[in-house]
PDB file of N, CA and C in Angstrom:
ATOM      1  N   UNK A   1    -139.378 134.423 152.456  1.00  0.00           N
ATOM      2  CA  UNK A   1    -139.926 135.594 151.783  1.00  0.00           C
ATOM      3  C   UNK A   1    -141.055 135.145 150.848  1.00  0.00           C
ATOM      4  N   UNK A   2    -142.289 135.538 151.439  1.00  0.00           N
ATOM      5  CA  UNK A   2    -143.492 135.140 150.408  1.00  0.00           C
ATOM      6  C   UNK A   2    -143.139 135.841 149.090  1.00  0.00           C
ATOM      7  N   UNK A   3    -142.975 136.826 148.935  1.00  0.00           N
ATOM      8  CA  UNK A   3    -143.377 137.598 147.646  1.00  0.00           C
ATOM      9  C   UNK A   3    -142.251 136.972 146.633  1.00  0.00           C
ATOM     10  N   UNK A   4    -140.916 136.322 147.019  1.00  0.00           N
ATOM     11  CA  UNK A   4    -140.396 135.270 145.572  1.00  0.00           C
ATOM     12  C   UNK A   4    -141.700 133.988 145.664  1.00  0.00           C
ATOM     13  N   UNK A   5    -141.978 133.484 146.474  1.00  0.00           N
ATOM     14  CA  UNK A   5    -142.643 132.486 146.507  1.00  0.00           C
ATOM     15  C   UNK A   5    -144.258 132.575 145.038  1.00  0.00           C
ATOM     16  N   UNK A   6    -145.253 134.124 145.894  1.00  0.00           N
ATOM     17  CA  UNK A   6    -145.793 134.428 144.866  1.00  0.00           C
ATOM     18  C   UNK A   6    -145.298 134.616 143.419  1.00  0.00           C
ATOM     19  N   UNK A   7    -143.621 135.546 143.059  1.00  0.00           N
ATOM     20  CA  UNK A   7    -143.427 135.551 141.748  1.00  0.00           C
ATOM     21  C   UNK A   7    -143.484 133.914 141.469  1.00  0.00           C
ATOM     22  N   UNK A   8    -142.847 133.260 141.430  1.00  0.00           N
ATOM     23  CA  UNK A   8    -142.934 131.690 141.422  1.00  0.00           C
ATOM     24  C   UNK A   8    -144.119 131.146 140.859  1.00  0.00           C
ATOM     25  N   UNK A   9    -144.490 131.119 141.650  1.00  0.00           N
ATOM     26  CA  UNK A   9    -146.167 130.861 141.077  1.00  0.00           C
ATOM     27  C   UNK A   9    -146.865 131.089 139.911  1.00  0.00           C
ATOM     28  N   UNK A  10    -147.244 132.842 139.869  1.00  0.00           N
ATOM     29  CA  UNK A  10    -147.604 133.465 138.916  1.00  0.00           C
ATOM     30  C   UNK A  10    -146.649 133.348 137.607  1.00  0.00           C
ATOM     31  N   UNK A  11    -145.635 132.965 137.816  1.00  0.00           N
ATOM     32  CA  UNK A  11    -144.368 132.594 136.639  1.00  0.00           C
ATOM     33  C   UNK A  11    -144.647 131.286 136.154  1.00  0.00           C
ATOM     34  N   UNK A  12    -145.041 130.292 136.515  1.00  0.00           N
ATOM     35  CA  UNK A  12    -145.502 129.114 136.567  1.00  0.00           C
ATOM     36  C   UNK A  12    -146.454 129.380 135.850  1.00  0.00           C
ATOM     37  N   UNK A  13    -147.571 129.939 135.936  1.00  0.00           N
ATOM     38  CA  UNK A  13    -148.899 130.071 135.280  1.00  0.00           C
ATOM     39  C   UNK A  13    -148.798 130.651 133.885  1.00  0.00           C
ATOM     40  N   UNK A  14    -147.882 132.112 133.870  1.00  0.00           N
ATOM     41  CA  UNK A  14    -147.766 132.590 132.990  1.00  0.00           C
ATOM     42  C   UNK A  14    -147.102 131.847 131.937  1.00  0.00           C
ATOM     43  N   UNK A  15    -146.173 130.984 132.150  1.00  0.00           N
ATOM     44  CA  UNK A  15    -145.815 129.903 131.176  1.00  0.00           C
ATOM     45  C   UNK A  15    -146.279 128.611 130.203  1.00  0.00           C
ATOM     46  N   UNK A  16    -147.381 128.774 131.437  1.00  0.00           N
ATOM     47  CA  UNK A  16    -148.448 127.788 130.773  1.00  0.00           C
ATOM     48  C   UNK A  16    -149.005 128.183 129.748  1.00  0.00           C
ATOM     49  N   UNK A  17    -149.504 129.666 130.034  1.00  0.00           N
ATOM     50  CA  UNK A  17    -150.043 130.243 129.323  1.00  0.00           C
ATOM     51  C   UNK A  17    -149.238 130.956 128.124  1.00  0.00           C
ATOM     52  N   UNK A  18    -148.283 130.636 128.034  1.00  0.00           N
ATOM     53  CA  UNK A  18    -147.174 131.119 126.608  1.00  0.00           C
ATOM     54  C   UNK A  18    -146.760 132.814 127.195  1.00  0.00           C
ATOM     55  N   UNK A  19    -146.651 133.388 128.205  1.00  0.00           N
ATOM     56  CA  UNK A  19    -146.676 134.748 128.057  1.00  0.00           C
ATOM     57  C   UNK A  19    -145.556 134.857 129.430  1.00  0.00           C
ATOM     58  N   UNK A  20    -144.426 135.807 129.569  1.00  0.00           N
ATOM     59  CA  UNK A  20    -143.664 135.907 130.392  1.00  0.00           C
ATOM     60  C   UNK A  20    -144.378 137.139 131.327  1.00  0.00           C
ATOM     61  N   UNK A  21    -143.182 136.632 132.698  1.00  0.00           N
ATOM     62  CA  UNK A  21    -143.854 137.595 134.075  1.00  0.00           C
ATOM     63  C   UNK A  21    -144.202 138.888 133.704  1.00  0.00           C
ATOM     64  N   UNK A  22    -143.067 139.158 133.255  1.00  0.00           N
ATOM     65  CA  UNK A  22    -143.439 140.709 133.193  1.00  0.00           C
ATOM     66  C   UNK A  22    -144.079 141.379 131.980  1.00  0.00           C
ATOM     67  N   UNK A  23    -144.625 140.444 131.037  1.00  0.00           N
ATOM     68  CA  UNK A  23    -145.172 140.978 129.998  1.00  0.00           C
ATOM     69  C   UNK A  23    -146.926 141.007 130.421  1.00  0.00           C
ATOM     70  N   UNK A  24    -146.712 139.668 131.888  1.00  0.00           N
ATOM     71  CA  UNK A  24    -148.449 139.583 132.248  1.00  0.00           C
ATOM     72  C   UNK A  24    -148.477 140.744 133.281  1.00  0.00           C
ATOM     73  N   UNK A  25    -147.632 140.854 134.303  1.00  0.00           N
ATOM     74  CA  UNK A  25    -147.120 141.977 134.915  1.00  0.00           C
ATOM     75  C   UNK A  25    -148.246 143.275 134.676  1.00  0.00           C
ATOM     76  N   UNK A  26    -147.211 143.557 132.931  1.00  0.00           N
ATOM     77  CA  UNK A  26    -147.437 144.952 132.305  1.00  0.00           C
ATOM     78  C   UNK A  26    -149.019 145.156 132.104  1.00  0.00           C
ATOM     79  N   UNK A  27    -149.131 143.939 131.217  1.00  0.00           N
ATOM     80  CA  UNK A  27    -150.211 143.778 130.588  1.00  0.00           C
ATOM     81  C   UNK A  27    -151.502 144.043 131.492  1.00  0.00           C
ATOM     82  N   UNK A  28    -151.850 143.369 132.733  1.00  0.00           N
ATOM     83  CA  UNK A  28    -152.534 143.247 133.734  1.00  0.00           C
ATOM     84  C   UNK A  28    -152.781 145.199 134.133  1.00  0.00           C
ATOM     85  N   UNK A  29    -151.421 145.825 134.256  1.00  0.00           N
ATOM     86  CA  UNK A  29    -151.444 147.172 134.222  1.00  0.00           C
ATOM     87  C   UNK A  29    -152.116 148.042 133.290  1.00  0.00           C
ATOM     88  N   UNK A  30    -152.228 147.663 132.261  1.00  0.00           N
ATOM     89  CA  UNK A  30    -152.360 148.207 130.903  1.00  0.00           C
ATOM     90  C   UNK A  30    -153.874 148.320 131.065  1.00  0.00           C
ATOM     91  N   UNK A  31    -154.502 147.079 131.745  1.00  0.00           N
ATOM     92  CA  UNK A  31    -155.724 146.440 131.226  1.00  0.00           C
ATOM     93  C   UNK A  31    -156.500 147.233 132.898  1.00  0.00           C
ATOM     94  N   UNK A  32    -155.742 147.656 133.856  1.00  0.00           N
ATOM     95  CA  UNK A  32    -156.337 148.256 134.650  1.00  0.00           C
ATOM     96  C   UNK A  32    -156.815 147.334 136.014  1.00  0.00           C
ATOM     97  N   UNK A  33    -156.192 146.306 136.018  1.00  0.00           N
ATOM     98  CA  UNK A  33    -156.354 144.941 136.611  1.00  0.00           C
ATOM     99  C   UNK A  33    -155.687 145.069 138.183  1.00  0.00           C
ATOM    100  N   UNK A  34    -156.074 145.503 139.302  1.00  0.00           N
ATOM    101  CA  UNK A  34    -155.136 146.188 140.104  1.00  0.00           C
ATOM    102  C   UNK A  34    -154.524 144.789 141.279  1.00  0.00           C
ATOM    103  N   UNK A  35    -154.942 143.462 141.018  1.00  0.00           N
ATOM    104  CA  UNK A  35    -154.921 142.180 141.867  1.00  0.00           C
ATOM    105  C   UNK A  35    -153.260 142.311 142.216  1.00  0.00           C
ATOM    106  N   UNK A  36    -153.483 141.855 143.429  1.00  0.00           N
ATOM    107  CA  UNK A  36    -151.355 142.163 144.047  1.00  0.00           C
ATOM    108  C   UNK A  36    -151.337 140.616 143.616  1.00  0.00           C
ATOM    109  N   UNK A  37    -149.984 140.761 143.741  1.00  0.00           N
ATOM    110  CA  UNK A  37    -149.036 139.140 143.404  1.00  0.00           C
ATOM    111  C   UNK A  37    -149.635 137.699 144.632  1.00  0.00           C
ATOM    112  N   UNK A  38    -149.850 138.390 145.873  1.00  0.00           N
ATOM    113  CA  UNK A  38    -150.631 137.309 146.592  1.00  0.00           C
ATOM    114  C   UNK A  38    -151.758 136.341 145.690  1.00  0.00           C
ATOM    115  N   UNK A  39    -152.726 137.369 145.529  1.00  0.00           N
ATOM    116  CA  UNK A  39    -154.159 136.691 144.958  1.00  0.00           C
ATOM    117  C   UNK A  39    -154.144 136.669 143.553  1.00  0.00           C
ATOM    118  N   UNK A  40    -153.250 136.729 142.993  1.00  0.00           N
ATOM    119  CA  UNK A  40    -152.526 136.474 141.274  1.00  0.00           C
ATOM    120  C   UNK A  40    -152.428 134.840 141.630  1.00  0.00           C
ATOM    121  N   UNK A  41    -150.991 134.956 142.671  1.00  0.00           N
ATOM    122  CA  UNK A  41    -150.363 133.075 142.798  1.00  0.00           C
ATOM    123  C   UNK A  41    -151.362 132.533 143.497  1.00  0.00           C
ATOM    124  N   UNK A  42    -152.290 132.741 143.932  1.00  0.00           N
ATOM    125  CA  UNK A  42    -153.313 132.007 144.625  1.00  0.00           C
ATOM    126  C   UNK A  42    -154.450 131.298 143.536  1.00  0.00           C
ATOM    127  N   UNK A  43    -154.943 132.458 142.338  1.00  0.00           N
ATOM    128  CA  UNK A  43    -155.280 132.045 141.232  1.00  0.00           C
ATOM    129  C   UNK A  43    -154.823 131.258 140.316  1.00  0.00           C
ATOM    130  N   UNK A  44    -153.546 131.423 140.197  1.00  0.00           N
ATOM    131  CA  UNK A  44    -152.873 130.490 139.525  1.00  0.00           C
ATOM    132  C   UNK A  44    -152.532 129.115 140.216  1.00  0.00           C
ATOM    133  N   UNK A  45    -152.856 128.748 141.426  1.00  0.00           N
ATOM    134  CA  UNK A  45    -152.663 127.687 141.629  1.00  0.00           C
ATOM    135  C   UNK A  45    -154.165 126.892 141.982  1.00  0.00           C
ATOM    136  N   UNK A  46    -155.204 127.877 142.567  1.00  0.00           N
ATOM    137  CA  UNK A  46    -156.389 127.144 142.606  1.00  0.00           C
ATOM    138  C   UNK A  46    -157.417 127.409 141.919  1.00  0.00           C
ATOM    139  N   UNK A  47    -157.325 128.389 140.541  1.00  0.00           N
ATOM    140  CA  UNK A  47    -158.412 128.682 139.507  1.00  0.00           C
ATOM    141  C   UNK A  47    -157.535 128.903 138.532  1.00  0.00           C
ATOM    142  N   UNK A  48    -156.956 128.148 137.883  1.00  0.00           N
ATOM    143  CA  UNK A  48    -156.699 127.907 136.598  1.00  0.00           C
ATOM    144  C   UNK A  48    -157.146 129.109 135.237  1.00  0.00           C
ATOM    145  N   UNK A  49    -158.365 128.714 135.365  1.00  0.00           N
ATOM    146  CA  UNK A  49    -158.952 129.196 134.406  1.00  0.00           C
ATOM    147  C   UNK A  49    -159.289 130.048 134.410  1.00  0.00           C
ATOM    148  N   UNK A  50    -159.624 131.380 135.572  1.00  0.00           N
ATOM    149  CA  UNK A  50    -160.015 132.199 136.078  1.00  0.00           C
ATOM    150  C   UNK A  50    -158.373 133.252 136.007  1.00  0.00           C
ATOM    151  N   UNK A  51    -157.138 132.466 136.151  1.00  0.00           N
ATOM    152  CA  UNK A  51    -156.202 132.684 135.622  1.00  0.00           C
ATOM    153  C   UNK A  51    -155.499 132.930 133.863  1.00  0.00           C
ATOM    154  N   UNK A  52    -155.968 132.402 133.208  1.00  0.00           N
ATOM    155  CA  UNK A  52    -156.049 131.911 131.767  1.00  0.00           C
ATOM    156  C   UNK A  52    -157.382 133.505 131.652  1.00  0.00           C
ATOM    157  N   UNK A  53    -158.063 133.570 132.219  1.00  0.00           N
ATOM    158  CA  UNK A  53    -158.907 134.809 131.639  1.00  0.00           C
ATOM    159  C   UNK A  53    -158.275 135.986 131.721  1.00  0.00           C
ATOM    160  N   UNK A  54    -157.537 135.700 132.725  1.00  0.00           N
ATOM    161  CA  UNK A  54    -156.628 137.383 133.504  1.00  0.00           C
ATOM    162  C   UNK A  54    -155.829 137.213 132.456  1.00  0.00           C
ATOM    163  N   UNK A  55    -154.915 136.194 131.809  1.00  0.00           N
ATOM    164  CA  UNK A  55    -153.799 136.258 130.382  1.00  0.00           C
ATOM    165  C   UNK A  55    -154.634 136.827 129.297  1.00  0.00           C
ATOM    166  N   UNK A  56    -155.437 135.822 129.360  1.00  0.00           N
ATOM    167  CA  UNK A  56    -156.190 136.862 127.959  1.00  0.00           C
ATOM    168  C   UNK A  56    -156.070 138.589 127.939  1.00  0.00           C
ATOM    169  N   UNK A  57    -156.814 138.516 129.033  1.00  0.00           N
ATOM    170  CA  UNK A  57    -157.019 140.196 128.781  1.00  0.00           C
ATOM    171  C   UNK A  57    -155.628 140.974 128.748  1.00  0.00           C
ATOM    172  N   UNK A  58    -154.669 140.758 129.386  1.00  0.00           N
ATOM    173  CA  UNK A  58    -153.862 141.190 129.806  1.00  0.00           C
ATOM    174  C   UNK A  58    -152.762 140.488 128.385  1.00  0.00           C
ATOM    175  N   UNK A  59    -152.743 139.583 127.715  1.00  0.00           N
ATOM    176  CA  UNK A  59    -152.584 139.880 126.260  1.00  0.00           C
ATOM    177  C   UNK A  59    -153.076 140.939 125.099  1.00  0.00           C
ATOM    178  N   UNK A  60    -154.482 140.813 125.354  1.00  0.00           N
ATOM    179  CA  UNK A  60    -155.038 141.773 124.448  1.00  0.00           C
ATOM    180  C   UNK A  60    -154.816 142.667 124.436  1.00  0.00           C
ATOM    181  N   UNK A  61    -154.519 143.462 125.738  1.00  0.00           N
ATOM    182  CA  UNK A  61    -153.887 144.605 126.262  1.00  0.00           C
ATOM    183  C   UNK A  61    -152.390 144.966 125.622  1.00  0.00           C
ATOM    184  N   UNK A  62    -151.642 144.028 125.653  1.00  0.00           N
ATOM    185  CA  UNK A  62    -150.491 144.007 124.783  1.00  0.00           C
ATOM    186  C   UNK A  62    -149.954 144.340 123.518  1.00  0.00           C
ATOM    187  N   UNK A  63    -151.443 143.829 122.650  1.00  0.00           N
ATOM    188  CA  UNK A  63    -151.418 143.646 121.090  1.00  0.00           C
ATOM    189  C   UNK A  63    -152.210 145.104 120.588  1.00  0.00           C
TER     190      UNK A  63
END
């Protein structure tokens, strides 16, 4: 089943980044961000940082 595989991933990232799944989840929602969980864990494993921008916003969104 890909789609635990993707949560996995994107859970991985989000940790890095200090912020849990479903708060980046929400947040990502909040912020209007419509990327599915495929090309989320795909970012998080081969753009880093491009990942780390999607937390940001999707923090700010939070606060």
């Amino acid at each position: 089943d890909f789609r635990k595989l993707w949560i996995a991933r994107i859970n991985a990232g989000c940790r890095l980044n200090d912020i849990s799944y479903s708060k980046f989840m929400y947040g990502l929602k909040l912020a209007g961000i419509g990327l599915n969980r495929k090309v989320l864990a795909d970012m998080a494993i081969s753009d880093p940082a491009g990942f780390t921008t999607l937390v940001s916003q999707a923090k700010a969104k939070l606060n």
